[in-house]
C-alpha atoms as a PDB file:
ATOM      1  CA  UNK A   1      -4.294 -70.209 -25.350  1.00  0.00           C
ATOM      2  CA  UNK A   2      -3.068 -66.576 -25.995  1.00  0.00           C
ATOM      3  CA  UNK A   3      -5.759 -65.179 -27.226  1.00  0.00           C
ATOM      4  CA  UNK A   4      -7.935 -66.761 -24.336  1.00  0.00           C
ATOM      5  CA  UNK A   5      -5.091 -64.853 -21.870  1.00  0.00           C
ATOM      6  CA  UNK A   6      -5.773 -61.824 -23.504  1.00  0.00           C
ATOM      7  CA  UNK A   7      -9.031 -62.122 -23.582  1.00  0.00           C
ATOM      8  CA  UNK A   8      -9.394 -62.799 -19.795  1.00  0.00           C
ATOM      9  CA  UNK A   9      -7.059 -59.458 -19.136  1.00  0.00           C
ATOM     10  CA  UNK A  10      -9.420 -57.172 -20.676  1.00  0.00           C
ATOM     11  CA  UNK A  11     -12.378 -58.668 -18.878  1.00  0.00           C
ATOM     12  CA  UNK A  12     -10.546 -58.439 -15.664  1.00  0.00           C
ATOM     13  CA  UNK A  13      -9.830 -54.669 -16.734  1.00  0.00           C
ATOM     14  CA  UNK A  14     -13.507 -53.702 -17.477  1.00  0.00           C
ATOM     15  CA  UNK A  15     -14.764 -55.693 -13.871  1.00  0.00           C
ATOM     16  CA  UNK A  16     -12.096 -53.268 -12.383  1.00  0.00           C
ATOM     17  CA  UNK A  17     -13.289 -49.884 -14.196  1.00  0.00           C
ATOM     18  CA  UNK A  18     -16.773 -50.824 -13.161  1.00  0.00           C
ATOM     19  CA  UNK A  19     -16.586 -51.722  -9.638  1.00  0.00           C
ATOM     20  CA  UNK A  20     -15.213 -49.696  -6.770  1.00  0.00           C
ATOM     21  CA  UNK A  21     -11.677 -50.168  -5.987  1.00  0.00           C
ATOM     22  CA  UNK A  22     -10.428 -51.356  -2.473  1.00  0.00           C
ATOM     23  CA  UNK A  23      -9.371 -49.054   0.289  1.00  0.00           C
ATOM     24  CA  UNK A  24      -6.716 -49.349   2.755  1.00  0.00           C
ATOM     25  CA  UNK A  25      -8.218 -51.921   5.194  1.00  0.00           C
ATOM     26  CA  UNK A  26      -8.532 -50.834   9.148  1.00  0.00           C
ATOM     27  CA  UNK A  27      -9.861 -52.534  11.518  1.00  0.00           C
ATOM     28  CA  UNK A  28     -13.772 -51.054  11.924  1.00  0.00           C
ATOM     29  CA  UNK A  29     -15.606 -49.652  14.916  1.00  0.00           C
ATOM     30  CA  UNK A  30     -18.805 -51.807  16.290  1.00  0.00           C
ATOM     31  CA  UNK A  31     -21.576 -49.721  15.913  1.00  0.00           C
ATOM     32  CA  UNK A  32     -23.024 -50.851  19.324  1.00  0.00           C
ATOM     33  CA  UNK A  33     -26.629 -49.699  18.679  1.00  0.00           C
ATOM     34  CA  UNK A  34     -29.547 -50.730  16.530  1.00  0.00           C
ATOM     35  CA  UNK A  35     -29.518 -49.225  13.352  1.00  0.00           C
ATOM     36  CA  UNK A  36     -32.729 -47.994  11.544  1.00  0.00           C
ATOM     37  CA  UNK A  37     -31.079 -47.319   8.402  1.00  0.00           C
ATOM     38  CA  UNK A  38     -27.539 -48.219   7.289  1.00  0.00           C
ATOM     39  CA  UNK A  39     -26.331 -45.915   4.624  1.00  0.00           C
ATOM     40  CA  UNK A  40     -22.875 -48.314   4.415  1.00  0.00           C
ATOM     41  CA  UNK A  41     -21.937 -49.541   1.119  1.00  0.00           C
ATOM     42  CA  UNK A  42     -20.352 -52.985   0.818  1.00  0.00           C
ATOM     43  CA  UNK A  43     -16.963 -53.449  -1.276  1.00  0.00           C
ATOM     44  CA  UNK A  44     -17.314 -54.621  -4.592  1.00  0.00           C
ATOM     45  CA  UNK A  45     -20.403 -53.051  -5.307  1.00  0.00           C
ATOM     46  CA  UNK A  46     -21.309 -51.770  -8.878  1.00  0.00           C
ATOM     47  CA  UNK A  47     -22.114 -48.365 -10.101  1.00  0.00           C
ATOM     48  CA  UNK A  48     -24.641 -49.470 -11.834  1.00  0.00           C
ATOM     49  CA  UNK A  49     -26.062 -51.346  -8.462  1.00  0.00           C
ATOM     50  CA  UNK A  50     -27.478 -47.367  -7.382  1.00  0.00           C
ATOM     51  CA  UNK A  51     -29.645 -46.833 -10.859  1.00  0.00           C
ATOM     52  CA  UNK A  52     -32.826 -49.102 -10.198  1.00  0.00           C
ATOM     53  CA  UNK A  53     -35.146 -50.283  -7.237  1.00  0.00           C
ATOM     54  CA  UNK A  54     -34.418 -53.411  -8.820  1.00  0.00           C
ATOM     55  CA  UNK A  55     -31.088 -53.382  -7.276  1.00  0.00           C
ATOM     56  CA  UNK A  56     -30.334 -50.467  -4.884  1.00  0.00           C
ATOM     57  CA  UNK A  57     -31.436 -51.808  -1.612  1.00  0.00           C
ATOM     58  CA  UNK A  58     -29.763 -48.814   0.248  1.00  0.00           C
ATOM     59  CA  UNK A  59     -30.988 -45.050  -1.499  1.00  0.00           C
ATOM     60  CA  UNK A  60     -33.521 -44.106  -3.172  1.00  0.00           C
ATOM     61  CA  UNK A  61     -32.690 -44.368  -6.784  1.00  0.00           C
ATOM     62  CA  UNK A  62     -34.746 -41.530  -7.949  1.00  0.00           C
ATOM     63  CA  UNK A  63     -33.914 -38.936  -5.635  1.00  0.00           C
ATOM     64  CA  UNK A  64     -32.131 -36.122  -6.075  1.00  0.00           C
ATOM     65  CA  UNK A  65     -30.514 -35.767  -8.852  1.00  0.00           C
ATOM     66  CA  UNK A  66     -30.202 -33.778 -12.165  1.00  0.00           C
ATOM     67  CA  UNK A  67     -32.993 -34.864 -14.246  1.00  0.00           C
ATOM     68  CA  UNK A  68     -31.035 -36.271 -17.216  1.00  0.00           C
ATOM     69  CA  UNK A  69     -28.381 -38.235 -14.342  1.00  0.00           C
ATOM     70  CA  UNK A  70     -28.307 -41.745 -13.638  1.00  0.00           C
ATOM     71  CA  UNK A  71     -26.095 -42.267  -9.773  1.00  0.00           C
ATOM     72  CA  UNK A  72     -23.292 -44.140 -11.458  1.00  0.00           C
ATOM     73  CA  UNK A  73     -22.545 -41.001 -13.270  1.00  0.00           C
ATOM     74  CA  UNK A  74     -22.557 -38.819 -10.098  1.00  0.00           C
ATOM     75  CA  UNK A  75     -20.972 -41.185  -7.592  1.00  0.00           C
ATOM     76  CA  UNK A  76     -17.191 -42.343  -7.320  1.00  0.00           C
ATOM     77  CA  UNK A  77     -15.652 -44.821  -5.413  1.00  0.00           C
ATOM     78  CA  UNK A  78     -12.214 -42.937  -4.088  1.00  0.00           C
ATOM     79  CA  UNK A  79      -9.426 -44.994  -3.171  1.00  0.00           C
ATOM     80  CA  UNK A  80      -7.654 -44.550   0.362  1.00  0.00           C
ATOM     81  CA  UNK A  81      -7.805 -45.624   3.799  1.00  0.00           C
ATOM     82  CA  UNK A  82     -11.987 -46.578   5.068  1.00  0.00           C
ATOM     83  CA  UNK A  83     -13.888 -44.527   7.375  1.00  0.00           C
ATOM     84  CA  UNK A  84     -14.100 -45.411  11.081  1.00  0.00           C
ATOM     85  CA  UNK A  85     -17.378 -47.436  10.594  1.00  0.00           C
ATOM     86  CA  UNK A  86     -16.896 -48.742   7.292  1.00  0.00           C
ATOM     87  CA  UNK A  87     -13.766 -51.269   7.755  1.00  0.00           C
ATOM     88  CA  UNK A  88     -12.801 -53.838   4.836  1.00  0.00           C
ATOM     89  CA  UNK A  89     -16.398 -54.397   4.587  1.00  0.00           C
ATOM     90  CA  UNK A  90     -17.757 -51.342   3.090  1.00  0.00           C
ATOM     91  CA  UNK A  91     -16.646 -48.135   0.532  1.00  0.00           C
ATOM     92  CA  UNK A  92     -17.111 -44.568   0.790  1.00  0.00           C
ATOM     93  CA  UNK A  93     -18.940 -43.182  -1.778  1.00  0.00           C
ATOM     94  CA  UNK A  94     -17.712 -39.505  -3.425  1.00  0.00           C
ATOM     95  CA  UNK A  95     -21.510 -37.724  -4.399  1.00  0.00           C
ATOM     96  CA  UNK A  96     -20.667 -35.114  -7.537  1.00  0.00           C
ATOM     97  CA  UNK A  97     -22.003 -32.205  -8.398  1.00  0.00           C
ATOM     98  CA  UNK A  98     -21.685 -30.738 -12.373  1.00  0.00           C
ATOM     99  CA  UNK A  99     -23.371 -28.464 -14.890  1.00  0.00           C
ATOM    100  CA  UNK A 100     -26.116 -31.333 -15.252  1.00  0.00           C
ATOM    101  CA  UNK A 101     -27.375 -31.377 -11.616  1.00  0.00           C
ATOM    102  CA  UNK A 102     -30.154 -29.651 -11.300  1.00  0.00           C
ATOM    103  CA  UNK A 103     -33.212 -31.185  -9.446  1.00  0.00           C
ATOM    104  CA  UNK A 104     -36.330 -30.478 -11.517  1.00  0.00           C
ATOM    105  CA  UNK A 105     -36.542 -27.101 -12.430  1.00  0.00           C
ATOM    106  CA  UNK A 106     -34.291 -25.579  -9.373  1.00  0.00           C
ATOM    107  CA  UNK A 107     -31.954 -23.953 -11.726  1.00  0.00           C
ATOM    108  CA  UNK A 108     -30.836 -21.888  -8.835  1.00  0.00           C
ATOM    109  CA  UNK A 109     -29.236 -25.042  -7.391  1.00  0.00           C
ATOM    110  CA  UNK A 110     -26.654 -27.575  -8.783  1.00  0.00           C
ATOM    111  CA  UNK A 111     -27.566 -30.839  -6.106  1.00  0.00           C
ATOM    112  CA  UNK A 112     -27.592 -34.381  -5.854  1.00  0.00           C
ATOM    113  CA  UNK A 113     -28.677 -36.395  -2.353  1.00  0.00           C
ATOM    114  CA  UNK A 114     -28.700 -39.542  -1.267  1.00  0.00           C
ATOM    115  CA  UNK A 115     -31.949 -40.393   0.705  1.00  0.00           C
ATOM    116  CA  UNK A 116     -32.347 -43.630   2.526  1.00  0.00           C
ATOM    117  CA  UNK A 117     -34.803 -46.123   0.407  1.00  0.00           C
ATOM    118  CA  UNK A 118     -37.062 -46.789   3.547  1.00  0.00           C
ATOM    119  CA  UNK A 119     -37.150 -43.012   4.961  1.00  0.00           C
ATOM    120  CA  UNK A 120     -40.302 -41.848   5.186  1.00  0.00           C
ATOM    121  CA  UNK A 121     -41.375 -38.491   5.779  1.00  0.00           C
ATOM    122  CA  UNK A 122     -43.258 -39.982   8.745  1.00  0.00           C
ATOM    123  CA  UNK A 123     -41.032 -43.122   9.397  1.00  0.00           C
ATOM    124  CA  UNK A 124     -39.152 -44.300  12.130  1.00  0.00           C
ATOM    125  CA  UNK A 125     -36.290 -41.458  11.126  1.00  0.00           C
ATOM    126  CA  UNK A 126     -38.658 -39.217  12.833  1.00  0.00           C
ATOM    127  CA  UNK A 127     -39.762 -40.753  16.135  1.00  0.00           C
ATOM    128  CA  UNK A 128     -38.128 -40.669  19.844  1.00  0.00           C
ATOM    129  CA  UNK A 129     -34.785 -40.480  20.249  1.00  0.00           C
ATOM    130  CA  UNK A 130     -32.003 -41.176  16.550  1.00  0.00           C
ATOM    131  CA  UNK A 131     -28.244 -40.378  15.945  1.00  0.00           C
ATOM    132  CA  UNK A 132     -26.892 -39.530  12.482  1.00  0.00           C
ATOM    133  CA  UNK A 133     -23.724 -41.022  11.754  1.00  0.00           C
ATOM    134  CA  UNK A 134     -21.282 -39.915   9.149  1.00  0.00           C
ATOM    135  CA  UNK A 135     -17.477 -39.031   8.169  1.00  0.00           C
ATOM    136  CA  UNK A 136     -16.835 -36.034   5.610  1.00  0.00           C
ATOM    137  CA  UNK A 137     -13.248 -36.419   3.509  1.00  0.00           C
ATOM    138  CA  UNK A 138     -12.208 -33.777   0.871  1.00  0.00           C
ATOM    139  CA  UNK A 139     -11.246 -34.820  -2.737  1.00  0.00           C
ATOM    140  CA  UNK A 140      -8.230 -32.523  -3.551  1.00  0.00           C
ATOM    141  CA  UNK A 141      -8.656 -33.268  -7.211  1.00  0.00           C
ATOM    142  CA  UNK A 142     -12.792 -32.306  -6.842  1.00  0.00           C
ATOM    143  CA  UNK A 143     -12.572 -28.906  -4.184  1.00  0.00           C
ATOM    144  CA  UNK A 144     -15.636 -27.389  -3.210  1.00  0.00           C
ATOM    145  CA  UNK A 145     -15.280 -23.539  -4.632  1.00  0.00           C
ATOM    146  CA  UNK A 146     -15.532 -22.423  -1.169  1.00  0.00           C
ATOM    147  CA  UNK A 147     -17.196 -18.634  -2.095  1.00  0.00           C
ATOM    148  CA  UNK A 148     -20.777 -20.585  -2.009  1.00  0.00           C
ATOM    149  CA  UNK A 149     -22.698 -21.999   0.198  1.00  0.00           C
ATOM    150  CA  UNK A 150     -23.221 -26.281   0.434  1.00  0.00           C
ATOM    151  CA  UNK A 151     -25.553 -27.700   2.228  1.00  0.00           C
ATOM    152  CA  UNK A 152     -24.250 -31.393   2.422  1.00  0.00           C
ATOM    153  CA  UNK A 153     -26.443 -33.076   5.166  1.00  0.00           C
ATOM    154  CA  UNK A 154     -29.844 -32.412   6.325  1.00  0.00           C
ATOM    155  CA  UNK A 155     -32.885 -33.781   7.904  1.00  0.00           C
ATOM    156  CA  UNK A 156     -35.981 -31.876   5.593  1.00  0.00           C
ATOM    157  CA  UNK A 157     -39.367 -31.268   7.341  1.00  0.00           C
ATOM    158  CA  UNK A 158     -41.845 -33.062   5.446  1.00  0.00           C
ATOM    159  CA  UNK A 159     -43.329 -29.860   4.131  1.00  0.00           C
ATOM    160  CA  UNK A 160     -40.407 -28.712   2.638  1.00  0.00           C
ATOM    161  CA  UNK A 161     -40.726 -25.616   4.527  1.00  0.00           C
ATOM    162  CA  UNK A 162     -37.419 -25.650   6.402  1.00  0.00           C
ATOM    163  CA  UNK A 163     -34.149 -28.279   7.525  1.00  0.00           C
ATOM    164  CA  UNK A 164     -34.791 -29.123  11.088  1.00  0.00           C
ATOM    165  CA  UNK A 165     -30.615 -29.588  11.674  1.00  0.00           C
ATOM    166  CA  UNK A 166     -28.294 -28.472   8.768  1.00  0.00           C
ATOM    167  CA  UNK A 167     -24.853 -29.350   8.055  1.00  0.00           C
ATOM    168  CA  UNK A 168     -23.459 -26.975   5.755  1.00  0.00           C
ATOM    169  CA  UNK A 169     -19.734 -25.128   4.951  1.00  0.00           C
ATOM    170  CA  UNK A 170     -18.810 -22.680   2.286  1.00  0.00           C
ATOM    171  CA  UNK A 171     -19.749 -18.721   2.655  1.00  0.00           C
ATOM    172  CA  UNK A 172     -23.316 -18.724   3.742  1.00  0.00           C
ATOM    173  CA  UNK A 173     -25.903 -16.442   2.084  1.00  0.00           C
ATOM    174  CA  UNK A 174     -25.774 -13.126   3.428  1.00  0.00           C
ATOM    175  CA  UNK A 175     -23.209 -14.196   6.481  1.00  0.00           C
ATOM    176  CA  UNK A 176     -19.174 -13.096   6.512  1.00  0.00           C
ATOM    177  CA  UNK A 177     -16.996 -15.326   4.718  1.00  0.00           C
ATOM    178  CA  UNK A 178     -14.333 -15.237   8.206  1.00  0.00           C
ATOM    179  CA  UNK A 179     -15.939 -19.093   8.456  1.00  0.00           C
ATOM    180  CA  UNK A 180     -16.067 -20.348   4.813  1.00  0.00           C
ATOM    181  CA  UNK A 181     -13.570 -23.105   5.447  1.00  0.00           C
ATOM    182  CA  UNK A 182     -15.555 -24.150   8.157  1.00  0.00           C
ATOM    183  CA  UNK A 183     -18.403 -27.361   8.843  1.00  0.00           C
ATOM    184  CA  UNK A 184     -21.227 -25.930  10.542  1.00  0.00           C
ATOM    185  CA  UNK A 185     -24.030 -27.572  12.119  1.00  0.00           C
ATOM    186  CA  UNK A 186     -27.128 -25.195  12.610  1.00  0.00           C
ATOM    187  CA  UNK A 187     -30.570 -25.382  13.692  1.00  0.00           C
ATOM    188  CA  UNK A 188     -33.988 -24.697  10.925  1.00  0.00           C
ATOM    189  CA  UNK A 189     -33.496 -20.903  12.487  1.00  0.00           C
ATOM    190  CA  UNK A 190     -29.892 -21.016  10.972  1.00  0.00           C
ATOM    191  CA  UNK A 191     -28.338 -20.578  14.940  1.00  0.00           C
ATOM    192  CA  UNK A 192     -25.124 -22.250  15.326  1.00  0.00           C
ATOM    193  CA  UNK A 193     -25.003 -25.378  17.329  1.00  0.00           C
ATOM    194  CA  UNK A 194     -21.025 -26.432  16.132  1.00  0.00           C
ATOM    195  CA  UNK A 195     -18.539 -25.631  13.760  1.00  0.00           C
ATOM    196  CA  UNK A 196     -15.055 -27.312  13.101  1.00  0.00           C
ATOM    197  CA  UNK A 197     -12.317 -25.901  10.385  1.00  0.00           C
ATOM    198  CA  UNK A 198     -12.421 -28.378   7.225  1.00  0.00           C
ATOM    199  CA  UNK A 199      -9.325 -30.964   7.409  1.00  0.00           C
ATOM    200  CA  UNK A 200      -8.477 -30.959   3.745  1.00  0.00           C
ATOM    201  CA  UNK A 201      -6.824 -34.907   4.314  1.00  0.00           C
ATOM    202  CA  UNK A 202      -8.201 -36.702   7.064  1.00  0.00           C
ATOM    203  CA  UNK A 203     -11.689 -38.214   7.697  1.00  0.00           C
ATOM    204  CA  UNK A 204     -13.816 -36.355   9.846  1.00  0.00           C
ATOM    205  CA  UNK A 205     -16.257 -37.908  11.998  1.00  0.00           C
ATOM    206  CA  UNK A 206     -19.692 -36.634  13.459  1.00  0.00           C
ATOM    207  CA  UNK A 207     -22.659 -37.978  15.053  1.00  0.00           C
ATOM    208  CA  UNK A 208     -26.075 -35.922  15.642  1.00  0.00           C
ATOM    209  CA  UNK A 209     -28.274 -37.261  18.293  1.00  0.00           C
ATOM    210  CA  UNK A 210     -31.867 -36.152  17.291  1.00  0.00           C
ATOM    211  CA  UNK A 211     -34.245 -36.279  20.179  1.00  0.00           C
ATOM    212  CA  UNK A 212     -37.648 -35.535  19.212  1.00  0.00           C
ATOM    213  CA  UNK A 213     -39.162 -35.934  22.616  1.00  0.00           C
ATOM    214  CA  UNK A 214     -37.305 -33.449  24.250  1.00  0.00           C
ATOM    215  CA  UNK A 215     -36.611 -31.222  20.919  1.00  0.00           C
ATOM    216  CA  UNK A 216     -32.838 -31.631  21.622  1.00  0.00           C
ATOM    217  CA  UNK A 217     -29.851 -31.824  19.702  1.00  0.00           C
ATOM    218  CA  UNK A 218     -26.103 -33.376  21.206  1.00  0.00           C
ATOM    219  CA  UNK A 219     -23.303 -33.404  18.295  1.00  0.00           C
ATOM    220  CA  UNK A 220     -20.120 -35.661  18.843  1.00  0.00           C
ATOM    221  CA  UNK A 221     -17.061 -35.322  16.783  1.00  0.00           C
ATOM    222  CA  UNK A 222     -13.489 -37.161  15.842  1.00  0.00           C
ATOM    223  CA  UNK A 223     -10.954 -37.028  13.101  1.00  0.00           C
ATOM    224  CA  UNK A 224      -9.523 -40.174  11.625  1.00  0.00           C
ATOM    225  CA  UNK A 225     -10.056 -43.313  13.461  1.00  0.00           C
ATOM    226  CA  UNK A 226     -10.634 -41.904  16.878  1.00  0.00           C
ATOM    227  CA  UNK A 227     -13.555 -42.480  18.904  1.00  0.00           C
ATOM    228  CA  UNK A 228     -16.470 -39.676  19.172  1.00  0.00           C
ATOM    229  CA  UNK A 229     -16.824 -37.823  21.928  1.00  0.00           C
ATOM    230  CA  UNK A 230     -19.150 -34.851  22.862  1.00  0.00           C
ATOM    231  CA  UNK A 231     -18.590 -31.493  21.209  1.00  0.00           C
ATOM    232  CA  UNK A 232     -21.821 -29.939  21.703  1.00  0.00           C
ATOM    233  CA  UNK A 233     -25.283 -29.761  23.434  1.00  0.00           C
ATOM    234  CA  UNK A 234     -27.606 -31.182  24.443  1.00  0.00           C
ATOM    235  CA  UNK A 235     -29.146 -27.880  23.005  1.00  0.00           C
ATOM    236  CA  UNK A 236     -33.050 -27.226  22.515  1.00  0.00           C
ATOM    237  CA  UNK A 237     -33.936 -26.681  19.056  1.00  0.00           C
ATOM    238  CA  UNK A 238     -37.400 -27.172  17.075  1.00  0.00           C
ATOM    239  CA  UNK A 239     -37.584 -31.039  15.758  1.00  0.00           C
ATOM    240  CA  UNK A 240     -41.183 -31.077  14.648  1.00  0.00           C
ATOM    241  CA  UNK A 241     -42.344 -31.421  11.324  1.00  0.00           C
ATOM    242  CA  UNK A 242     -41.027 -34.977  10.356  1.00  0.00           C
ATOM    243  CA  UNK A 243     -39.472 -35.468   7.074  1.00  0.00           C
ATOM    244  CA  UNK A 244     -36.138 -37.480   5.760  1.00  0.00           C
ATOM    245  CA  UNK A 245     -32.657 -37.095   5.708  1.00  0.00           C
ATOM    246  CA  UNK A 246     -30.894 -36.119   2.814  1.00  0.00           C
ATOM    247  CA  UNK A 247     -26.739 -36.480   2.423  1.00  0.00           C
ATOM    248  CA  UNK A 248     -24.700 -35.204  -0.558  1.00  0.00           C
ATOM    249  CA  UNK A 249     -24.295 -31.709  -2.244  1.00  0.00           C
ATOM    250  CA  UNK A 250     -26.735 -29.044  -2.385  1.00  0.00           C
ATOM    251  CA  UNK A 251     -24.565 -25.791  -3.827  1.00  0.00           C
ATOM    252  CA  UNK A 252     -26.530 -22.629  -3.798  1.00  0.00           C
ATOM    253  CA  UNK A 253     -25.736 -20.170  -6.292  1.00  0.00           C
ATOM    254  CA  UNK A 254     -24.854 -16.383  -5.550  1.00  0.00           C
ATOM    255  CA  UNK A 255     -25.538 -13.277  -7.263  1.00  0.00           C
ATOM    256  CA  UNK A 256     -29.374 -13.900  -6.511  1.00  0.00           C
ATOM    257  CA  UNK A 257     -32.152 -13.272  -4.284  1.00  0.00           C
ATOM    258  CA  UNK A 258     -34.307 -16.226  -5.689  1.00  0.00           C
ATOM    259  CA  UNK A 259     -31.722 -18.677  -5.294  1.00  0.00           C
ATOM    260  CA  UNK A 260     -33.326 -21.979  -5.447  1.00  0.00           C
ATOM    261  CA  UNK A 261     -34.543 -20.487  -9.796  1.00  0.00           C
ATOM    262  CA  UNK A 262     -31.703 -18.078 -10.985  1.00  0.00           C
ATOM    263  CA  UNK A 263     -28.201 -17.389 -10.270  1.00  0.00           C
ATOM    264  CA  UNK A 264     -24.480 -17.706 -10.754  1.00  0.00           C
ATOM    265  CA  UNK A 265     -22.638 -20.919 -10.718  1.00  0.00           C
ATOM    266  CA  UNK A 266     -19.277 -21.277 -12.279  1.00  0.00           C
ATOM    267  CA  UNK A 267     -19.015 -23.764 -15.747  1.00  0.00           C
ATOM    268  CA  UNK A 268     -17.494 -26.869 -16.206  1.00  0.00           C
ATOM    269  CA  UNK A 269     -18.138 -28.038 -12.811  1.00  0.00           C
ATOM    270  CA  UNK A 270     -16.581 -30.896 -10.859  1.00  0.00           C
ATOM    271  CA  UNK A 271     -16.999 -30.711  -7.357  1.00  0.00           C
ATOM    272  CA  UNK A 272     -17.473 -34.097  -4.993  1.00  0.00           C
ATOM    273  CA  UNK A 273     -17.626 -34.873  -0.988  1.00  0.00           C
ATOM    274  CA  UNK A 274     -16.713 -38.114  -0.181  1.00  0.00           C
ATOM    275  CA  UNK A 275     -18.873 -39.758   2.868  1.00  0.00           C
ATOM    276  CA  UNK A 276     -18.286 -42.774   4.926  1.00  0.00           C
ATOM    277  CA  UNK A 277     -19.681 -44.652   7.544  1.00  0.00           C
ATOM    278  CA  UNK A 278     -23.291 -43.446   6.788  1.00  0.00           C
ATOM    279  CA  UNK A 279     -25.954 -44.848   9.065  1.00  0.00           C
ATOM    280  CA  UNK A 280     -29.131 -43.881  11.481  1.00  0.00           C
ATOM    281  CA  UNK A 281     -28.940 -45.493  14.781  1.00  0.00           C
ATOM    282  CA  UNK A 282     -31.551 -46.318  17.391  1.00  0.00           C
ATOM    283  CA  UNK A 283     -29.950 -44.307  20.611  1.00  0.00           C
ATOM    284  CA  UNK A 284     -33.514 -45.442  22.809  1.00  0.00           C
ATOM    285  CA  UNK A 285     -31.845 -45.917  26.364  1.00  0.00           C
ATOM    286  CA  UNK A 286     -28.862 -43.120  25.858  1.00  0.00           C
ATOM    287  CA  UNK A 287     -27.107 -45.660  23.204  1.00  0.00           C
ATOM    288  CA  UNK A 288     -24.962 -43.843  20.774  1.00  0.00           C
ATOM    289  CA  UNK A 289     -21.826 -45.316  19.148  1.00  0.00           C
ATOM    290  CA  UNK A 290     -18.415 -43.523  19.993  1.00  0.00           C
END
C-alpha cells in the first residue's frame, strides 16, 4: 500500500513536469467572428503534442526552428493569469530563442515561428478582408536584450521577398534606439503604422485587420482584459503577394551588413515572448472582435 502511494506521487509529479500548468482562470472574451485559423492552445496539452503532424493539429511542426530543435524544447507553458481570449480553456505558450536556433543555414538569425498548420501561401489567410489576433506578455526571468532588433509577428509574402505588415520592437537596423522599448507595427516599406511602449507585466492586446481588397490596414489595441478599440488606420499599405503568417522570435544580429549569414549575437541565450489568444478571424461584413 505504501509503496503503491509512492509510486502514484511520482507519476503525478512527472504528468505535472510534462504538461502545462494552469493559469489564473478569467472569464474569456467571445470571439464574435468566424475564425479561419485558431492559434489557441487548450489546457492540459503536452509538450510533446507540438513535435509531430501526428499530433499537432494547430502549427506546423516543422517550421521554424533551429535545425537540431524539437518545439517542446523551445516552448514553455508560463504560469499566471490567461489572455483576454484564452479563458480557463486555453494556455499561452512562451516561444524561446537560444544558441541552437538557427533556421537552416541563417546563421545571421537566432528564430523560431509558429505558423498555422493549414496556412497556405495562397490560402484563405490571404483573401478579402482577415484580422490577426494576439496578446504579447514579457517573461522577466527570459528579457529580450533590447539593443537588437525582433521581429515577433509577421505575415511573409509568398516569395520571401518582403513582410507585408511587421510587428517588431528592439533597436531596429540602422534606426535610433529613442524607441527600443517600443512594439511597432510597420508596413513591407518599414513606415510606421503604430507603436506602443512595452508593458513589462501586463498582457497586451492587438488586432490587425488585413484588407486585401482595399490594400488597407486598421490596428486595435488593449492592455489586460479590456476590450480593443481602434488605435490606428484604416491606412493604405501594399497587401499583395500572399504568403503566411508567422508568430514567435526572429532576433537579428548586429555588427553586420549580411545579417540574415553573419553577425553578433550574445552566448548562452535565453530569451522568450509569451503569446496568447492567437487566432485569424473572418472580419467579411466589418466583423472584428473587441
Amino acid at each position: 500500500m505504501h509503496r503503491q502511494s509512492i509510486a502514484a506521487i511520482l507519476l503525478a509529479a512527472g504528468r505535472s513536469l510534462a504538461a502545462p500548468t494552469l493559469q489564473a482562470a478569467v472569464p474569456p472574451a467571445e470571439v464574435k467572428c468566424p475564425i479561419v485559423f485558431d492559434g489557441r492552445v487548450p489546457v492540459g496539452t503536452a509538450p510533446s503534442f507540438f513535435d509531430s503532424y501526428a499530433t499537432n493539429t494547430i502549427y506546423n511542426p516543422d517550421y521554424v526552428k533551429g535545425n537540431d530543435l524539437k518545439w517542446s524544447e523551445i516552448l514553455k507553458f508560463p504560469n499566471g493569469t490567461a489572455s483576454r481570449f484564452d479563458g480557463d480553456k486555453y494556455t499561452s505558450l512562451e516561444v524561446t530563442v537560444s544558441d541552437k536556433s538557427i533556421f537552416q543555414k541563417q546563421n545571421g538569425f537566432r528564430r523560431a515561428g509558429l505558423q498555422f498548420l493549414k496556412d497556405a501561401a495562397d490560402g484563405p489567410g490571404t483573401v478579402g478582408v482577415k484580422t490577426l489576433h494576439f496578446s504579447v506578455k514579457q517573461d522577466a526571468a527570459r528579457p529580450l536584450n533590447l539593443t537588437h532588433e525582433f521581429l515577433n509577428v509577421w505575415h511573409e509574402a509568398a516569395d520571401y521577398s518582403s513582410n507585408q505588415i511587421q510587428f517588431q520592437t528592439g533597436q531596429l537596423i540602422g534606426k535610433s534606439a529613442a524607441d527600443k522599448e517600443k512594439f511597432k507595427i510597420l508596413d513591407r516599406n518599414g513606415n510606421s503604422l503604430y507603436s506602443v511602449a512595452i508593458d513589462k507585466t501586463e498582457w497586451q492586446n492587438f488586432a490587425i485587420t488585413l484588407n486585401y481588397d482595399k490594400n488597407q490596414v486598421q490596428i486595435y489595441y488593449s492592455v489586460g482584459q479590456a476590450a480593443l478599440k481602434s488605435v490606428a488606420g484604416p491606412s493604405n499599405v501594399d497587401l499583395k503577394g500572399a504568403g503566411q503568417f508567422q508568430l514567435g522570435i526572429l532576433r537579428k544580429p548586429t555588427g553586420s551588413s549580411d545579417v540574415v549569414n553573419s553577425g553578433y549575437h550574445q552566448k548562452n541565450l535565453n530569451e522568450g515572448q509569451i503569446y496568447g489568444g492567437v487566432f485569424l478571424e473572418d472580419s467579411a461584413n466589418s466583423c472584428v472582435t473587441l
